[in-house]
N, C-alpha and C. Protein backbone atom coordinates (compact mmCIF):
# COMPACT_ATOMS: atom_id res chain seq x y z
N UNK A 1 0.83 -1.17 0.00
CA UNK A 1 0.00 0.00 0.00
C UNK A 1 0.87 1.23 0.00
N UNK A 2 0.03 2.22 -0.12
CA UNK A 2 1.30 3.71 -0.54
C UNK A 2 1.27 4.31 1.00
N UNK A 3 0.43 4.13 1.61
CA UNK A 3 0.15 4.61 3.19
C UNK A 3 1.48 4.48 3.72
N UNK A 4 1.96 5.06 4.89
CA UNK A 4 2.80 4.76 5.42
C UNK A 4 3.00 3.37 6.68
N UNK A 5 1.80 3.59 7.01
CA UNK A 5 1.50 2.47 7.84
C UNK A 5 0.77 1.49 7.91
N UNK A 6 0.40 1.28 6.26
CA UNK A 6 -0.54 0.67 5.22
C UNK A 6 -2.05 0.48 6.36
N UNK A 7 -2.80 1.62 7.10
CA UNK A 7 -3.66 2.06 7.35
C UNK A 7 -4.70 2.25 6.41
N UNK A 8 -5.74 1.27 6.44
CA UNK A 8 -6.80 1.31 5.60
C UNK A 8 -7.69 2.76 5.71
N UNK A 9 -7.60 3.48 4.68
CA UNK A 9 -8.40 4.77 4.99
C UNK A 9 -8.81 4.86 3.56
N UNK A 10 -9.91 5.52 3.26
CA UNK A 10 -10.32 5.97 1.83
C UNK A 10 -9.67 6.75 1.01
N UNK A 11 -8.03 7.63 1.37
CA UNK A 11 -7.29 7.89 0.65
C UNK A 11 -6.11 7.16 0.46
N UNK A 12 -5.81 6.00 1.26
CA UNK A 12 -5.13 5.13 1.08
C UNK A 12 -5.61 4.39 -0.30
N UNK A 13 -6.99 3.68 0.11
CA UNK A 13 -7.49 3.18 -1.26
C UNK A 13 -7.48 4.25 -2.81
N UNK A 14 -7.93 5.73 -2.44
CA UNK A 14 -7.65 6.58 -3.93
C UNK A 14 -6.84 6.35 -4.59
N UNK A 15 -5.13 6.43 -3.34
CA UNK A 15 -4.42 6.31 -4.19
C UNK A 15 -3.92 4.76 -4.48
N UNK A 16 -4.03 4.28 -4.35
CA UNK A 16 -3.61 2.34 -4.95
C UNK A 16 -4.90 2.69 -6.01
N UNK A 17 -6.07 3.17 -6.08
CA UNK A 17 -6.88 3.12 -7.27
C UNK A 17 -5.52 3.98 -8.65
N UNK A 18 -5.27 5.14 -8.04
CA UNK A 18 -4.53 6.10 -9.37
C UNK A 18 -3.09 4.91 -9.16
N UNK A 19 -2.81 4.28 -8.82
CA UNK A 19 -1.79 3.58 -9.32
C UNK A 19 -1.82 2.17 -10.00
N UNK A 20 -3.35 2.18 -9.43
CA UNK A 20 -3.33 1.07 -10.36
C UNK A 20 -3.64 1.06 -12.25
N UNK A 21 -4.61 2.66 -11.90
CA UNK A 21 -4.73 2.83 -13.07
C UNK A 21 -3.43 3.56 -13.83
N UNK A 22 -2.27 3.84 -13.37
CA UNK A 22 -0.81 4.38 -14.22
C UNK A 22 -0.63 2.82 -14.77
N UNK A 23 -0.60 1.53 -13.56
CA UNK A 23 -0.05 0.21 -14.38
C UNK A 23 -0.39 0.02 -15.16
N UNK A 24 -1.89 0.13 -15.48
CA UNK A 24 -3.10 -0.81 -16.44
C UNK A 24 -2.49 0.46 -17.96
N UNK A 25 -2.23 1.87 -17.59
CA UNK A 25 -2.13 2.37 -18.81
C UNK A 25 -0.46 2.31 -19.16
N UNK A 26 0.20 1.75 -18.47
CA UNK A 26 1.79 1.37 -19.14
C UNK A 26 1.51 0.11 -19.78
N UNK A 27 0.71 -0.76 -19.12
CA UNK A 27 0.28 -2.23 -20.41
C UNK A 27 -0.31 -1.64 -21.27
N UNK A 28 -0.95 -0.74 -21.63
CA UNK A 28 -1.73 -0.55 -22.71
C UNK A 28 -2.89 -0.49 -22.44
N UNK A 29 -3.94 -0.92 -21.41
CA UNK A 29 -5.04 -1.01 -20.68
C UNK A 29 -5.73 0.34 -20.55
N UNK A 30 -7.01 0.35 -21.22
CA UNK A 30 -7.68 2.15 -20.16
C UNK A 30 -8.42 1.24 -19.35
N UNK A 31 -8.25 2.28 -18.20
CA UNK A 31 -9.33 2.13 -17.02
C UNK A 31 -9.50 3.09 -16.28
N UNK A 32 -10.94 2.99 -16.20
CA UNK A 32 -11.55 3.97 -15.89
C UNK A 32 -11.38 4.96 -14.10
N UNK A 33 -11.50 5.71 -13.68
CA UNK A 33 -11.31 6.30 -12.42
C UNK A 33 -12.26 5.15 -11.45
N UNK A 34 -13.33 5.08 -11.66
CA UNK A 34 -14.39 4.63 -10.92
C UNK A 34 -14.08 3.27 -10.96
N UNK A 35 -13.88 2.23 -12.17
CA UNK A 35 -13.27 1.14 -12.19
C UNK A 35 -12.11 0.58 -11.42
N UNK A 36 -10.86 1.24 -11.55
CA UNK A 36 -10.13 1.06 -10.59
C UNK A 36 -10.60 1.58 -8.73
N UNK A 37 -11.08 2.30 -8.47
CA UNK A 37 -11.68 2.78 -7.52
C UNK A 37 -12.66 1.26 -6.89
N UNK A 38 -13.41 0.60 -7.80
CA UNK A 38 -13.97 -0.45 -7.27
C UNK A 38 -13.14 -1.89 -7.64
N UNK A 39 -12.49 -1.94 -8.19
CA UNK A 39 -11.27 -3.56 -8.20
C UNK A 39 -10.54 -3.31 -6.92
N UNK A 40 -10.00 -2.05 -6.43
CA UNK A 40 -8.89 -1.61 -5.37
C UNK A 40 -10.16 -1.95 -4.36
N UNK A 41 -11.56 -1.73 -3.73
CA UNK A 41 -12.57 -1.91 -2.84
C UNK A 41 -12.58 -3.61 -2.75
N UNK A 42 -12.66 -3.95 -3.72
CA UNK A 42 -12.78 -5.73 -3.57
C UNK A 42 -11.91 -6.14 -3.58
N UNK A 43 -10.50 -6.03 -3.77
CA UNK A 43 -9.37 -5.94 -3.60
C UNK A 43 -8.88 -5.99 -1.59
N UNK A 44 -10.02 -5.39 -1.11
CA UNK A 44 -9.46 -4.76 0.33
C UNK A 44 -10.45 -5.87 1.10
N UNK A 45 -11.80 -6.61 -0.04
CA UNK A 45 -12.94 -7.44 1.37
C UNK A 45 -13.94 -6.41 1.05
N UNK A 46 -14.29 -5.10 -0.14
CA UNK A 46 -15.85 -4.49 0.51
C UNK A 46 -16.47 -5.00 -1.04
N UNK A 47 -17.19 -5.15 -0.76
CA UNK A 47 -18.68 -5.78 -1.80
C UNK A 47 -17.69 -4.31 -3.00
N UNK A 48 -18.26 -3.03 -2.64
CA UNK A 48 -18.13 -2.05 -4.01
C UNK A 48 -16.96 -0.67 -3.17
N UNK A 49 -17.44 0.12 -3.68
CA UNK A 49 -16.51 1.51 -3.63
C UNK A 49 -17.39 2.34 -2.57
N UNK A 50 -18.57 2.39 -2.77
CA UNK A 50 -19.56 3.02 -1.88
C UNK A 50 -19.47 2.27 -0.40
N UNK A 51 -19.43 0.79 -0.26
CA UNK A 51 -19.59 0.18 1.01
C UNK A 51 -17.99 0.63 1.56
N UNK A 52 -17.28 0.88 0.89
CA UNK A 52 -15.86 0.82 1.60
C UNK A 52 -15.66 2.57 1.81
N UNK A 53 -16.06 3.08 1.17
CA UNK A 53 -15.79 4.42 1.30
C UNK A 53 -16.92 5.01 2.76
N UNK A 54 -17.95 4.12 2.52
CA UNK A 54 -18.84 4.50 3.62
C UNK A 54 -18.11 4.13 5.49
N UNK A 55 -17.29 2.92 5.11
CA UNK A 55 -16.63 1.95 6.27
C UNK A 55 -15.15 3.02 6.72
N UNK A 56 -14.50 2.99 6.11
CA UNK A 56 -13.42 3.59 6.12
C UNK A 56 -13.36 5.17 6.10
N UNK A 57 -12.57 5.68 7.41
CA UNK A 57 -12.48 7.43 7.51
C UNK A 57 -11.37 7.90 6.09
N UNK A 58 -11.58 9.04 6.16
CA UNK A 58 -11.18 9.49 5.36
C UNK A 58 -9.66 9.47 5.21
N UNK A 59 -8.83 9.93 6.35
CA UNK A 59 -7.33 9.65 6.84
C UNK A 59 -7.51 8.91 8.13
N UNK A 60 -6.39 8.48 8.39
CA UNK A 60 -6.12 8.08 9.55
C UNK A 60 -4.94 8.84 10.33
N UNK A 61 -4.84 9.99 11.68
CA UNK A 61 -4.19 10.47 11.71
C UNK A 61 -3.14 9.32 13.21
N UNK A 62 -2.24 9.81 13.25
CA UNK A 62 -1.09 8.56 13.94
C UNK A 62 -0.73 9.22 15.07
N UNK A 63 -0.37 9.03 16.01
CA UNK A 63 0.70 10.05 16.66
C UNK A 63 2.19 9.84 16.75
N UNK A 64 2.29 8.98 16.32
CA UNK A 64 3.95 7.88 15.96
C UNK A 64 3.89 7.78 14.82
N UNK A 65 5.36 8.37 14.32
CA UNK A 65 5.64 7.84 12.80
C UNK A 65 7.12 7.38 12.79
N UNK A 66 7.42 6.64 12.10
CA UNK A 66 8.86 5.75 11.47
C UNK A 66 9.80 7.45 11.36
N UNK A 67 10.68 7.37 12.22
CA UNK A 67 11.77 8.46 11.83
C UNK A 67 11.77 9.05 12.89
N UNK A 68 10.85 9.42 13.77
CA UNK A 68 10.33 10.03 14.53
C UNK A 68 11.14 10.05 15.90
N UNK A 69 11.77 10.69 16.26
CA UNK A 69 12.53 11.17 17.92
C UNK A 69 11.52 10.46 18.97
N UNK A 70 11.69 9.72 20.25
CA UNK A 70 11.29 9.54 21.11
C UNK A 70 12.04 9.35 22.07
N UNK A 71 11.03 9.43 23.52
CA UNK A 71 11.14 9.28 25.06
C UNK A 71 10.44 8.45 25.76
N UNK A 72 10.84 8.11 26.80
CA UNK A 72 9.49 7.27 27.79
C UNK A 72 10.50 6.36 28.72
N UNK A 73 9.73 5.40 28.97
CA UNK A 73 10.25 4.71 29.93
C UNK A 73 9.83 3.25 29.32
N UNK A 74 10.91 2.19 29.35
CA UNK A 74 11.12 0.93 28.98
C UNK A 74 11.39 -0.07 30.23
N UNK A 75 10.55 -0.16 31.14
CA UNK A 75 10.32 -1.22 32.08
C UNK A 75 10.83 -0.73 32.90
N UNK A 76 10.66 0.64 33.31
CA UNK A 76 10.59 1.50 34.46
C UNK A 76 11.90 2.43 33.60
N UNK A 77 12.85 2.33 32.75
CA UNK A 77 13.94 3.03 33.07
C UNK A 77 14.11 3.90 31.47
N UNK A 78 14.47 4.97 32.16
CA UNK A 78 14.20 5.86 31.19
C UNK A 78 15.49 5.83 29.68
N UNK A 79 14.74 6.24 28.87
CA UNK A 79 15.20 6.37 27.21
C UNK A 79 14.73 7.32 26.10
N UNK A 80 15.71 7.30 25.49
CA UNK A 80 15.54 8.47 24.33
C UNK A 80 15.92 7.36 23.40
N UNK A 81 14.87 7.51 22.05
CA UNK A 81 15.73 6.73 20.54
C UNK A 81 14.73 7.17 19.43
N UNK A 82 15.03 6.00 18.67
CA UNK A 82 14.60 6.82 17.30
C UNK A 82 13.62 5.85 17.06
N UNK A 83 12.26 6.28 16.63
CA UNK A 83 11.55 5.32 16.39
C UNK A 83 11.68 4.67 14.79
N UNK A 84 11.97 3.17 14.60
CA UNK A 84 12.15 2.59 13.75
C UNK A 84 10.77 1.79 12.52
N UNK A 85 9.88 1.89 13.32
CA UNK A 85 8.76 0.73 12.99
C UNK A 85 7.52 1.29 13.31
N UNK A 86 6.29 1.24 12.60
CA UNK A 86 5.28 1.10 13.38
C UNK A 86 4.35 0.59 12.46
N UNK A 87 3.45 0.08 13.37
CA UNK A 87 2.44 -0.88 12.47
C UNK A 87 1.10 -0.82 13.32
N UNK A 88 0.13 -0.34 12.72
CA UNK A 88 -1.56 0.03 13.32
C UNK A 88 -1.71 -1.38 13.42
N UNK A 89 -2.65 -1.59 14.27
CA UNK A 89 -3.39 -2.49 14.91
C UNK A 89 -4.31 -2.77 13.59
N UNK A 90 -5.16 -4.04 13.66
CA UNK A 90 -6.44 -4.11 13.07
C UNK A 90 -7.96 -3.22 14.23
N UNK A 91 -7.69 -3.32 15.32
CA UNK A 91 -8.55 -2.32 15.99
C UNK A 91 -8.78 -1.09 16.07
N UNK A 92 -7.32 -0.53 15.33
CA UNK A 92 -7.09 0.45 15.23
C UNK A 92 -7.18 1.49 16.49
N UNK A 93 -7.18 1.03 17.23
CA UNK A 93 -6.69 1.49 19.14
C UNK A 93 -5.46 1.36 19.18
N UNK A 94 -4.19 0.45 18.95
CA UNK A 94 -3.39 0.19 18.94
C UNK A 94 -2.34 0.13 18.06
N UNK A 95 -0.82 -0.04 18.41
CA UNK A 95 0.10 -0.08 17.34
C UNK A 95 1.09 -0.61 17.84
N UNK A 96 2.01 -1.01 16.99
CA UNK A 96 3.14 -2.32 17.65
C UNK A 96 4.45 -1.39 17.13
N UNK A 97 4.87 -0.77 17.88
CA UNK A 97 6.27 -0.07 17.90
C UNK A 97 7.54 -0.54 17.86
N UNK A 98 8.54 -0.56 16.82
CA UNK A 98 10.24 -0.49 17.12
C UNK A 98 10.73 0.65 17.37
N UNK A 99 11.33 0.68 18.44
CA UNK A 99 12.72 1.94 19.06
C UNK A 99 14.02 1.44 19.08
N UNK A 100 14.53 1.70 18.49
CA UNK A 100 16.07 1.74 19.07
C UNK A 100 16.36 2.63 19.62
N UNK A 101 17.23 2.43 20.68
CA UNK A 101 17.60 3.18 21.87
C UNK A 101 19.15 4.47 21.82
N UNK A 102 19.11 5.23 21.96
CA UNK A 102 20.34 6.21 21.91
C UNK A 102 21.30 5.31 22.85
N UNK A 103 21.04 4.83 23.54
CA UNK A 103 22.10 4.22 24.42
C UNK A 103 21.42 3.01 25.67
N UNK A 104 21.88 1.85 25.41
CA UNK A 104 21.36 0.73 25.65
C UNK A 104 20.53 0.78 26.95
N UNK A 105 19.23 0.24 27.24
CA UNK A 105 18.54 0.13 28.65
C UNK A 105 18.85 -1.19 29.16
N UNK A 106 19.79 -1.15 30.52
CA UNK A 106 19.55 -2.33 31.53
C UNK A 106 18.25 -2.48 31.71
N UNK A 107 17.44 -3.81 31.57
CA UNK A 107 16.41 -4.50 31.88
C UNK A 107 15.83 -5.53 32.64
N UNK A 108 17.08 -5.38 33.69
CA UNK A 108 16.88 -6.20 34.63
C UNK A 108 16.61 -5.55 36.14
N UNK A 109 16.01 -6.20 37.25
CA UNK A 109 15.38 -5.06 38.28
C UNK A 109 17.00 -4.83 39.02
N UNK A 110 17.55 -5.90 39.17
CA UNK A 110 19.25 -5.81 39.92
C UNK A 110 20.28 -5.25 39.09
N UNK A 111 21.05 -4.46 39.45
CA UNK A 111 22.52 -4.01 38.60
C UNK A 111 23.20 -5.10 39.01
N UNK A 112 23.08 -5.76 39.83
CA UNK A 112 24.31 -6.84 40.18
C UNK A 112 24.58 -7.75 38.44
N UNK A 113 23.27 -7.78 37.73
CA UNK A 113 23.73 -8.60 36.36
C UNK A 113 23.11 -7.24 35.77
N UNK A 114 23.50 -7.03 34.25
CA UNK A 114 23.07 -6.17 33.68
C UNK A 114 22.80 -7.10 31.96
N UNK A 115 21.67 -6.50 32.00
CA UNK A 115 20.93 -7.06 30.11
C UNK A 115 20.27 -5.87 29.72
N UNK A 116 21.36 -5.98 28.53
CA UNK A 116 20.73 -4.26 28.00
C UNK A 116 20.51 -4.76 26.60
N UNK A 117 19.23 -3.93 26.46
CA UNK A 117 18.67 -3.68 25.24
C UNK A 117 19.14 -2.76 24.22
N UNK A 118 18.50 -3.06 22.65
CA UNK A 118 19.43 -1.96 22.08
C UNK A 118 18.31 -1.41 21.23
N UNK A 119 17.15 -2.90 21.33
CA UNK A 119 15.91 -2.22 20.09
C UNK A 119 15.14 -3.03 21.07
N UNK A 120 13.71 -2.50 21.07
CA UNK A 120 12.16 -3.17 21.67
C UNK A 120 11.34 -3.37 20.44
N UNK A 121 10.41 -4.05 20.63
CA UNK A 121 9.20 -3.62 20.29
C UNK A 121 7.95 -4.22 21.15
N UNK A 122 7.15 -2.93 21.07
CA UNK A 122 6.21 -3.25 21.86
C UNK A 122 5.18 -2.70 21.38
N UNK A 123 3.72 -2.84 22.20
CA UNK A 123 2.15 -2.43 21.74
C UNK A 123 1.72 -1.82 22.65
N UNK A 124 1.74 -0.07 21.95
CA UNK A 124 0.79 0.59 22.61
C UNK A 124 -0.21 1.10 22.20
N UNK A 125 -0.62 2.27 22.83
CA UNK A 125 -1.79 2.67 22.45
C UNK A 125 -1.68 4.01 22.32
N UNK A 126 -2.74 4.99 21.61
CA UNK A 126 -2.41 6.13 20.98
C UNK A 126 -1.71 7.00 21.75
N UNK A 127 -1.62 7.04 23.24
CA UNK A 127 -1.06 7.77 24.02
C UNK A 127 0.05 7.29 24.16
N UNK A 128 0.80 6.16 23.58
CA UNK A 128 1.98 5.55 23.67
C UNK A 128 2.03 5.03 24.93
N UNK A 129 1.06 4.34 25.64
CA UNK A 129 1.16 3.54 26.84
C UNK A 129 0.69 2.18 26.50
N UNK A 130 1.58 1.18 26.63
CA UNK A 130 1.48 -0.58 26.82
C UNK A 130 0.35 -0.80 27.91
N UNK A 131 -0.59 -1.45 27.11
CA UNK A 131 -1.30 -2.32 27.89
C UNK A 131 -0.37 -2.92 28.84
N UNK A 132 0.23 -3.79 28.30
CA UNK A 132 0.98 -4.50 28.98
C UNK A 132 1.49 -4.32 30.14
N UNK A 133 1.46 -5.07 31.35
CA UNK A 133 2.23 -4.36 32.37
C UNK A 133 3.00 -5.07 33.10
N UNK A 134 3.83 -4.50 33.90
CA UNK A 134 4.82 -5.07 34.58
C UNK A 134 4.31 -5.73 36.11
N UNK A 135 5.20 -6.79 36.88
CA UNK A 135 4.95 -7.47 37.86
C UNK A 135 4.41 -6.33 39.10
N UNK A 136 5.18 -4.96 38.99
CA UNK A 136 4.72 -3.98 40.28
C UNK A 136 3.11 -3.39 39.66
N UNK A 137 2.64 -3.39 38.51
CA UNK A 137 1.34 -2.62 38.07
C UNK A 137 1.99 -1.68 36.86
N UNK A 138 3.15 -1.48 36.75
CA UNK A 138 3.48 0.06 35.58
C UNK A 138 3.52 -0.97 34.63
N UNK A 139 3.28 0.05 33.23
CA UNK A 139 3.32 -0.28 32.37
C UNK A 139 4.56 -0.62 31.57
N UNK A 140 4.79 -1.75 30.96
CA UNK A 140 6.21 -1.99 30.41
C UNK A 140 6.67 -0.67 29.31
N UNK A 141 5.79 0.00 28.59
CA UNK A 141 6.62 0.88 27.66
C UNK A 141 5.25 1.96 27.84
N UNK A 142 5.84 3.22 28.43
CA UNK A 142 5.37 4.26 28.08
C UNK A 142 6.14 5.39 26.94
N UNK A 143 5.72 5.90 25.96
CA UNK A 143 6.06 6.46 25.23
C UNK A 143 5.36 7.54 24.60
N UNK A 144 6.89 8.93 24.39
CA UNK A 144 6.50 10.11 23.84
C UNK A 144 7.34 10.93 22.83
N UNK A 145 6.58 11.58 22.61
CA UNK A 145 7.87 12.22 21.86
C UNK A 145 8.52 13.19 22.27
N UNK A 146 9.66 13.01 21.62
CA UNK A 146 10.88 13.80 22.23
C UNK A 146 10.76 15.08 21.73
């Protein structure tokens, strides 16, 4: 998909429609706006162009993007890195994050051994807080931007 986070939205689908119709006219193929507009809809699971355009918002806006500076805390201990990855949920509540870290996080509760990380990934949620949580109640990855 051309999306960045191949996020099903109705301009995601426009444009895979206008690209599909550049392919069809480098074979030699015309096709029509509305045509490609409904092969790209059944293409995605919707009956036509109207049921999918009706289903799907218009954008989808993110608060995490791939490139993107971040902060937070990685199993209590704090970090700065670069966000590498992200990938929307099918619920679209959620998203499954890669960070690499400016400088490695010990992840263990004792310094007596030390295991440091250099990349995570984890699932949060639009506020960049993990469901997920740790043995005391905090959450394993809170995250923001830097």
């Amino acid at each position: 998909m051309s999306f960045s986070l191949d996020t099903p939205s109705a301009q995601t689908l426009k444009s895979e429609a206008k690209s599909l119709r550049q392919e069809r006219a480098l074979a030699g193929e015309t096709l029509s706006h509305g045509a490609a507009l409904e092969a790209v809809a059944r293409a995605h699971g919707y009956r036509d162009w109207n049921t999918a355009r009706a289903a799907l918002p218009d954008r989808v806006a993110v608060p995490f993007q791939v490139g993107m500076r971040v902060k937070g805390l990685y199993l209590d201990q704090p970090f700065t890195g670069l966000l590498i990855g992200v990938q929307l949920l099918g619920d679209m509540q959620h998203m499954t994050v890669t960070v690499t870290f400016d400088t490695p996080v010990n992840v263990t509760p004792t310094f007596m051994f030390a295991a440091l990380r250099h990349r995570v990934v984890s699932t949060v949620d639009f506020s960049g807080t993990s469901s997920a949580l740790r043995g005391n109640g905090n959450p394993q990855m809170i995250l923001k931007r830097a």
